[in-house]
C-alpha atoms as a PDB file:
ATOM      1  CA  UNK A   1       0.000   0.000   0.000  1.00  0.00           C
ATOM      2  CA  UNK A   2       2.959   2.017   0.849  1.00  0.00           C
ATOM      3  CA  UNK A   3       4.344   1.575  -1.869  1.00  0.00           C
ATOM      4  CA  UNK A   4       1.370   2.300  -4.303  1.00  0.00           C
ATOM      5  CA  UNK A   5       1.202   6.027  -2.461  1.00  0.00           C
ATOM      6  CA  UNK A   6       4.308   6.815  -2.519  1.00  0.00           C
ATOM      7  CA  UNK A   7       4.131   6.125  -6.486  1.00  0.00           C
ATOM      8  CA  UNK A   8       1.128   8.342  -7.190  1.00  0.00           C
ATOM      9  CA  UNK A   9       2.477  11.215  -4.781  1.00  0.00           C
ATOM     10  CA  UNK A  10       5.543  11.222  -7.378  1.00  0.00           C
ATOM     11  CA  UNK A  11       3.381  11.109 -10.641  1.00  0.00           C
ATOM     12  CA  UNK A  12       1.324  13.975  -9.427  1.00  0.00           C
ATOM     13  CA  UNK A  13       4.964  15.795  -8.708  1.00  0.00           C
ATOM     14  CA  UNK A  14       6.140  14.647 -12.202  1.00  0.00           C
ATOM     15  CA  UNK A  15       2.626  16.372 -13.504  1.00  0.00           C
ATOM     16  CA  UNK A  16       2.682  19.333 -11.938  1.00  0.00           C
ATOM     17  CA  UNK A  17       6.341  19.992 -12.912  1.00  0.00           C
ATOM     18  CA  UNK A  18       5.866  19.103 -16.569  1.00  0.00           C
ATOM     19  CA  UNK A  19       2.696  21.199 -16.628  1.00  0.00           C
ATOM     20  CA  UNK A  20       4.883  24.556 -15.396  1.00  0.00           C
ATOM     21  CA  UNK A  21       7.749  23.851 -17.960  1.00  0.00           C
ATOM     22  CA  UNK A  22       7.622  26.275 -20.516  1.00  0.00           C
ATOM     23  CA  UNK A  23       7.393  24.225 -24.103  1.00  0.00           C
ATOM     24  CA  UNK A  24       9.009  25.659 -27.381  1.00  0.00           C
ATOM     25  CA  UNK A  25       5.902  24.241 -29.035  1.00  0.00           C
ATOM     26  CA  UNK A  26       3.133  27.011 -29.943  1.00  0.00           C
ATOM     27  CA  UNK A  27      -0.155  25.948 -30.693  1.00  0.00           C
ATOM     28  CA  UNK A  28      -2.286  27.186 -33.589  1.00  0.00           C
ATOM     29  CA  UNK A  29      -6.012  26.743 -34.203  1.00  0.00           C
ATOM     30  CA  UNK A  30      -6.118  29.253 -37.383  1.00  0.00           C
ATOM     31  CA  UNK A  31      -7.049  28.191 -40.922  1.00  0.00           C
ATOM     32  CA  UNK A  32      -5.098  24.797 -42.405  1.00  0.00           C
ATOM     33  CA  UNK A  33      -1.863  25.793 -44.227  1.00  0.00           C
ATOM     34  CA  UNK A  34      -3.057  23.759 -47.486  1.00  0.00           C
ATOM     35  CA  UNK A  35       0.055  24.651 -48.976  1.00  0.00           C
ATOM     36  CA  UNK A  36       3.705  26.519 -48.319  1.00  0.00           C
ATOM     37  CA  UNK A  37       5.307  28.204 -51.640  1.00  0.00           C
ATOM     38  CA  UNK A  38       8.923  29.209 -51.714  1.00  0.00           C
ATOM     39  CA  UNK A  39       9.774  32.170 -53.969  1.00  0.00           C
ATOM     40  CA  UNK A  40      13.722  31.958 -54.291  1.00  0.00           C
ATOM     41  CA  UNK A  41      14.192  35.097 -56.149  1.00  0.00           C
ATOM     42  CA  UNK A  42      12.172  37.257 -54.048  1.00  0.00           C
ATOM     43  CA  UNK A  43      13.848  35.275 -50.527  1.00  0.00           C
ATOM     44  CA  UNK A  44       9.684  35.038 -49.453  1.00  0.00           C
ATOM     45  CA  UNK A  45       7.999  32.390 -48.037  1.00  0.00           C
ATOM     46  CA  UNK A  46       4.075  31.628 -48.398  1.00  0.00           C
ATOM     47  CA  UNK A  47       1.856  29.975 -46.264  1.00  0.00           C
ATOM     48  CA  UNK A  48      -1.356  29.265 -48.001  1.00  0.00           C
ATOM     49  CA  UNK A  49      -4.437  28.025 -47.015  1.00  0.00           C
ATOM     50  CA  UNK A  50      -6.437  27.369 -50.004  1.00  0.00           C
ATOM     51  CA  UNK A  51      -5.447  30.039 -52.699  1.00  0.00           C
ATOM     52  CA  UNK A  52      -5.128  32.740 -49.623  1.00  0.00           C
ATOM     53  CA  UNK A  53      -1.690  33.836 -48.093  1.00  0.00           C
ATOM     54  CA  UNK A  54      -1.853  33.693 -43.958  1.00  0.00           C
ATOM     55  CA  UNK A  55       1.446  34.307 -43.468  1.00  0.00           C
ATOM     56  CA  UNK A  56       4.494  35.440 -45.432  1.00  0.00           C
ATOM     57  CA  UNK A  57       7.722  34.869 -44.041  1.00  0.00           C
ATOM     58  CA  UNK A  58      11.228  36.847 -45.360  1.00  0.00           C
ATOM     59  CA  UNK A  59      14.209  34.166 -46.118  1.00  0.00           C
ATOM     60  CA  UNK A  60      17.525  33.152 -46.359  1.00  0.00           C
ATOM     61  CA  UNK A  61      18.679  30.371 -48.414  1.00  0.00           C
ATOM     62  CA  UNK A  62      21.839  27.966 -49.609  1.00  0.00           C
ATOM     63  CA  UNK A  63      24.796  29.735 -49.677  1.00  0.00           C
ATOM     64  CA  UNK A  64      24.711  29.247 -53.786  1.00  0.00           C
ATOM     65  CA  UNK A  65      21.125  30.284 -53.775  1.00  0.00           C
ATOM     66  CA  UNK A  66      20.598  30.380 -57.660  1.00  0.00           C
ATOM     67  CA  UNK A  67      19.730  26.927 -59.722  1.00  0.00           C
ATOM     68  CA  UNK A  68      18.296  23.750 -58.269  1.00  0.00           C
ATOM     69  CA  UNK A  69      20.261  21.797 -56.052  1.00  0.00           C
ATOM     70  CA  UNK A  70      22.073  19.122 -58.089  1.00  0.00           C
ATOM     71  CA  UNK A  71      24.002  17.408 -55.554  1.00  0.00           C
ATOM     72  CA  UNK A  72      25.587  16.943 -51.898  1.00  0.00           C
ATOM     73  CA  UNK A  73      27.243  19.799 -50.803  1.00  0.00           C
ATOM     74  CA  UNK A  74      26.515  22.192 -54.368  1.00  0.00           C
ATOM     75  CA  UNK A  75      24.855  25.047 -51.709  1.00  0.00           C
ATOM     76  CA  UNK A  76      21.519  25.037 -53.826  1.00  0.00           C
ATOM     77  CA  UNK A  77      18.022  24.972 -51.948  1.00  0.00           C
ATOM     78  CA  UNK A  78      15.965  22.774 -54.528  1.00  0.00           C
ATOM     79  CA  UNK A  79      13.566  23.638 -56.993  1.00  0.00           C
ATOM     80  CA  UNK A  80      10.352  21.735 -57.610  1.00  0.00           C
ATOM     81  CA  UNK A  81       7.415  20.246 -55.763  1.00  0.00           C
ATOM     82  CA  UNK A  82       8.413  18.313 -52.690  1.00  0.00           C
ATOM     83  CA  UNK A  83       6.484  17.966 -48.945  1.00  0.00           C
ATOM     84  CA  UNK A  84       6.653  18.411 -45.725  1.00  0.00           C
ATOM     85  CA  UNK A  85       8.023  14.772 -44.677  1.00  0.00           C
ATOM     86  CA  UNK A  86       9.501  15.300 -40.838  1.00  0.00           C
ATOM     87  CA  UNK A  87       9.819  17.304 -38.394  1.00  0.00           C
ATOM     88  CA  UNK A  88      13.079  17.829 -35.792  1.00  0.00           C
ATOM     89  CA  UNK A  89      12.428  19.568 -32.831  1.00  0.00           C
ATOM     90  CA  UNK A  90      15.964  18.978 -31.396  1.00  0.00           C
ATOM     91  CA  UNK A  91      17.561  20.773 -34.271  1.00  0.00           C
ATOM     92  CA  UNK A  92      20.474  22.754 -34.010  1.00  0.00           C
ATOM     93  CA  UNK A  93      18.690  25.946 -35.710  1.00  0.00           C
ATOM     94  CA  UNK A  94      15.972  25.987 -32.904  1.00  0.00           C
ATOM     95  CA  UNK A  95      13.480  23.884 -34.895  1.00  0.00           C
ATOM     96  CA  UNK A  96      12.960  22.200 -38.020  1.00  0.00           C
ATOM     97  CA  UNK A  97      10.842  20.699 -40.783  1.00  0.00           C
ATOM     98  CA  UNK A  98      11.839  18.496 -43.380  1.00  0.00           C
ATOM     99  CA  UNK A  99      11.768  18.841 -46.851  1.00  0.00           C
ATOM    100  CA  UNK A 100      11.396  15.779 -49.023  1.00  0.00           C
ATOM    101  CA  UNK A 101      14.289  16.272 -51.300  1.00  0.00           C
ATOM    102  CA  UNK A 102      15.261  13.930 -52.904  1.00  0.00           C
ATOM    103  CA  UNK A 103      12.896  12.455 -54.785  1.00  0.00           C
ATOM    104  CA  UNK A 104      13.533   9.943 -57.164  1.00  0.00           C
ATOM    105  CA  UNK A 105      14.313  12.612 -60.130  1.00  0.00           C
ATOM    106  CA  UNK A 106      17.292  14.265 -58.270  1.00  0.00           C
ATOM    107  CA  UNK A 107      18.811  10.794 -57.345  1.00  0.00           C
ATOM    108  CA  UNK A 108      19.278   9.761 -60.814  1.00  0.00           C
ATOM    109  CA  UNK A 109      20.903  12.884 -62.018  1.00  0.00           C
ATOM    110  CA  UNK A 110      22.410  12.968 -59.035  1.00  0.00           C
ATOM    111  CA  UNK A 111      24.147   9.479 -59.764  1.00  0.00           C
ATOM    112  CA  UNK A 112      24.129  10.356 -63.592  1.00  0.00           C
ATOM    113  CA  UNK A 113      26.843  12.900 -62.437  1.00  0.00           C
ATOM    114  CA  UNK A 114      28.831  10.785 -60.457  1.00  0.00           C
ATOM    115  CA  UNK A 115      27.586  12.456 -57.209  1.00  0.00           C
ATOM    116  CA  UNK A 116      25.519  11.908 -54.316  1.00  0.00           C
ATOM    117  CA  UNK A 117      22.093  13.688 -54.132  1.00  0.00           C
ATOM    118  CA  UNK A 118      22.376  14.732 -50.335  1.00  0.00           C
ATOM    119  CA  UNK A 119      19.500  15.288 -48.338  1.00  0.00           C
ATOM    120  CA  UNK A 120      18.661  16.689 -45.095  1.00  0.00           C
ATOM    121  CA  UNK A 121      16.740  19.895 -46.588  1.00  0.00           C
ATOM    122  CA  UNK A 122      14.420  21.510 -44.052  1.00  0.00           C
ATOM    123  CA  UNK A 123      12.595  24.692 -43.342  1.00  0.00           C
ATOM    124  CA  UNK A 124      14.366  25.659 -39.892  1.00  0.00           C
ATOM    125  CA  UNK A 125      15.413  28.306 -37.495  1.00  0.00           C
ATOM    126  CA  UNK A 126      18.307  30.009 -36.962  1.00  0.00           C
ATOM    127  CA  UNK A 127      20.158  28.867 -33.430  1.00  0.00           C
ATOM    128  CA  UNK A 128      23.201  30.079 -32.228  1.00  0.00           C
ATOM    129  CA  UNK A 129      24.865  29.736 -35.292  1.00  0.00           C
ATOM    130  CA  UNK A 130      22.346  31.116 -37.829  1.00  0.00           C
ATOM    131  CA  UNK A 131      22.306  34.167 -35.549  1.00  0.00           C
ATOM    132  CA  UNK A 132      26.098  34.845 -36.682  1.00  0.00           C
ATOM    133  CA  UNK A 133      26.359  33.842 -39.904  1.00  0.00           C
ATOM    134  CA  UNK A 134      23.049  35.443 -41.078  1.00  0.00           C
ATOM    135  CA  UNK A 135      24.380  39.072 -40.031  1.00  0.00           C
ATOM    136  CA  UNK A 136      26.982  39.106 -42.572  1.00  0.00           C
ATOM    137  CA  UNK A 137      24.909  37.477 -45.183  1.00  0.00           C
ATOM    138  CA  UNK A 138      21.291  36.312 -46.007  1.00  0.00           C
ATOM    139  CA  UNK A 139      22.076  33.010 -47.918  1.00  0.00           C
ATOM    140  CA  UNK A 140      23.984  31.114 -45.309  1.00  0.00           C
ATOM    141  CA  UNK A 141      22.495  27.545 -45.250  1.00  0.00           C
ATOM    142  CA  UNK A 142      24.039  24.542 -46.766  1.00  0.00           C
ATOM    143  CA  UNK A 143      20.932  24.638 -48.980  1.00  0.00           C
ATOM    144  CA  UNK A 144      17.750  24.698 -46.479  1.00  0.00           C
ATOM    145  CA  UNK A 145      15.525  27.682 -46.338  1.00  0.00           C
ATOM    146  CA  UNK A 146      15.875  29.539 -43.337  1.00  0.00           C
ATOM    147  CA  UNK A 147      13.616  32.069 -40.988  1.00  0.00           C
ATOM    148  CA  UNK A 148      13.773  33.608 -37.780  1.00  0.00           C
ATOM    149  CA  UNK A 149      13.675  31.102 -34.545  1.00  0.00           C
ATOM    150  CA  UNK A 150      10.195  32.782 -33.247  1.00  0.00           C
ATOM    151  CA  UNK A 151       9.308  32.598 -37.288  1.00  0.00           C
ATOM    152  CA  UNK A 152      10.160  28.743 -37.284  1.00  0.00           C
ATOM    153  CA  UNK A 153       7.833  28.453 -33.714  1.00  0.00           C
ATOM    154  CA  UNK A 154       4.652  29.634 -36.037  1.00  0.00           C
ATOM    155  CA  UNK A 155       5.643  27.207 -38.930  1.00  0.00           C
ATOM    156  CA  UNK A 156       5.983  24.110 -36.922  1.00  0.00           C
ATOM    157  CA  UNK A 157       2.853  24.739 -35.133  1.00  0.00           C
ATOM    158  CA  UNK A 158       0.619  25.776 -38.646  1.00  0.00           C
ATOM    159  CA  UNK A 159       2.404  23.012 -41.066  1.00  0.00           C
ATOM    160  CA  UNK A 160       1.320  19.872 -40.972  1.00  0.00           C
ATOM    161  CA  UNK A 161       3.660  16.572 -42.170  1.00  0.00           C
ATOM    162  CA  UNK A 162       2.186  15.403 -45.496  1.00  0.00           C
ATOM    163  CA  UNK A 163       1.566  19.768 -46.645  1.00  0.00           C
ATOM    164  CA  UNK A 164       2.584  20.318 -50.206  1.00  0.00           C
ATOM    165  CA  UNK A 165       6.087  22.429 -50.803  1.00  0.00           C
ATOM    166  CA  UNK A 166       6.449  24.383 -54.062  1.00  0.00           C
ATOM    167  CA  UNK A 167      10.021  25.681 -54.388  1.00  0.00           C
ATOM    168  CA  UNK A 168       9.923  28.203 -57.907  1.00  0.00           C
ATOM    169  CA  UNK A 169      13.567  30.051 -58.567  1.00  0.00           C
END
C-alpha cells in the first residue's frame, strides 16, 4: 500500500512539474496551411491556405542560392514540388521541418553525375549559429531555407507533415 502512495504522490509531482515547464511548441487553431510556396528570387515564403496567403515569411537560403540543387554539398536549396516529410524539434537551428528532397528525379541525375544527391533539406530556425552567420549574409544555409527562430515556432505549429512544398527560382 505504501508503496502504491508513494508512487502516485511522485506522478502527481512529475505532472505538476511538466505542466509549469515552458514548451518551445506554440499551438495554432487558425485556418489549415493547405500549402507553403517558396519564392527563391524574391527570398519570401508563403503559407497558403487554399489560394489565400496567412502568413508570409522573409528568407535566407543555400549559400549558392541560384539553380536547383544538383548534388551533396553544391549550396543550392531545390527547386520543384516536394512535402513536408519530418519534423526535428531537437535541431540545431531551434526547430525544423523536413523537406522531401530527394525524390527519385534528383537521385538519378544525381548518380548520372557521379555524385551523391544529399538530403537533409528543411525549413528551420536560426540557433546560435544562424544568428552569426546570417548578419553578414542572407544566404547562409548549406541549402535549407531559413527564418527567424520565433518565425520557425509559427511554422511548426501551422504546417502539418504530409503539406505540399512548391520551391519556384
Amino acid at each position: 500500500m505504501r508503496n502504491w502512495i508513494c508512487r502516485l504522490v511522485l506522478l502527481g509531482v512529475i505532472a505538476g512539474v511538466s505542466a509549469c515547464a515552458p514548451s518551445k511548441f506554440k499551438k495554432y487553431s487558425g485556418p489549415p496551411v493547405t500549402q507553403v510556396v517558396v519564392e527563391k528570387s524574391d527570398r519570401k515564403m508563403y503559407l497558403l491556405s487554399g489560394n489565400r496567403a496567412i502568413k508570409v515569411y522573409d528568407i535566407g537560403l543555400g549559400n549558392e542560392p541560384i539553380g536547383h540543387k544538383q548534388f551533396e554539398g553544391d549550396g543550392k536549396t531545390p527547386e520543384g514540388i516536394y512535402y513536408i516529410d519530418r519534423r526535428n524539434p531537437n535541431s540545431r537551428y531551434h526547430l525544423s521541418i523536413g523537406v522531401s528532397y530527394p525524390n527519385v528525379m534528383d537521385t538519378a541525375n544525381a548518380f548520372a553525375s557521379g555524385q551523391r544527391p544529399g538530403g537533409d533539406i528543411f525549413i528551420h530556425g536560426q540557433g546560435p549559429e544562424g544568428r552569426a552567420l546570417s548578419q553578414s549574409r542572407r544566404d547562409w544555409t548549406a541549402g535549407c531555407i531559413a527564418v527567424r527562430d520565433e518565425e520557425v515556432e509559427d511554422i511548426y505549429a501551422m504546417v502539418r507533415n504530409g503539406t505540399p512544398i512548391l520551391i519556384a527560382p
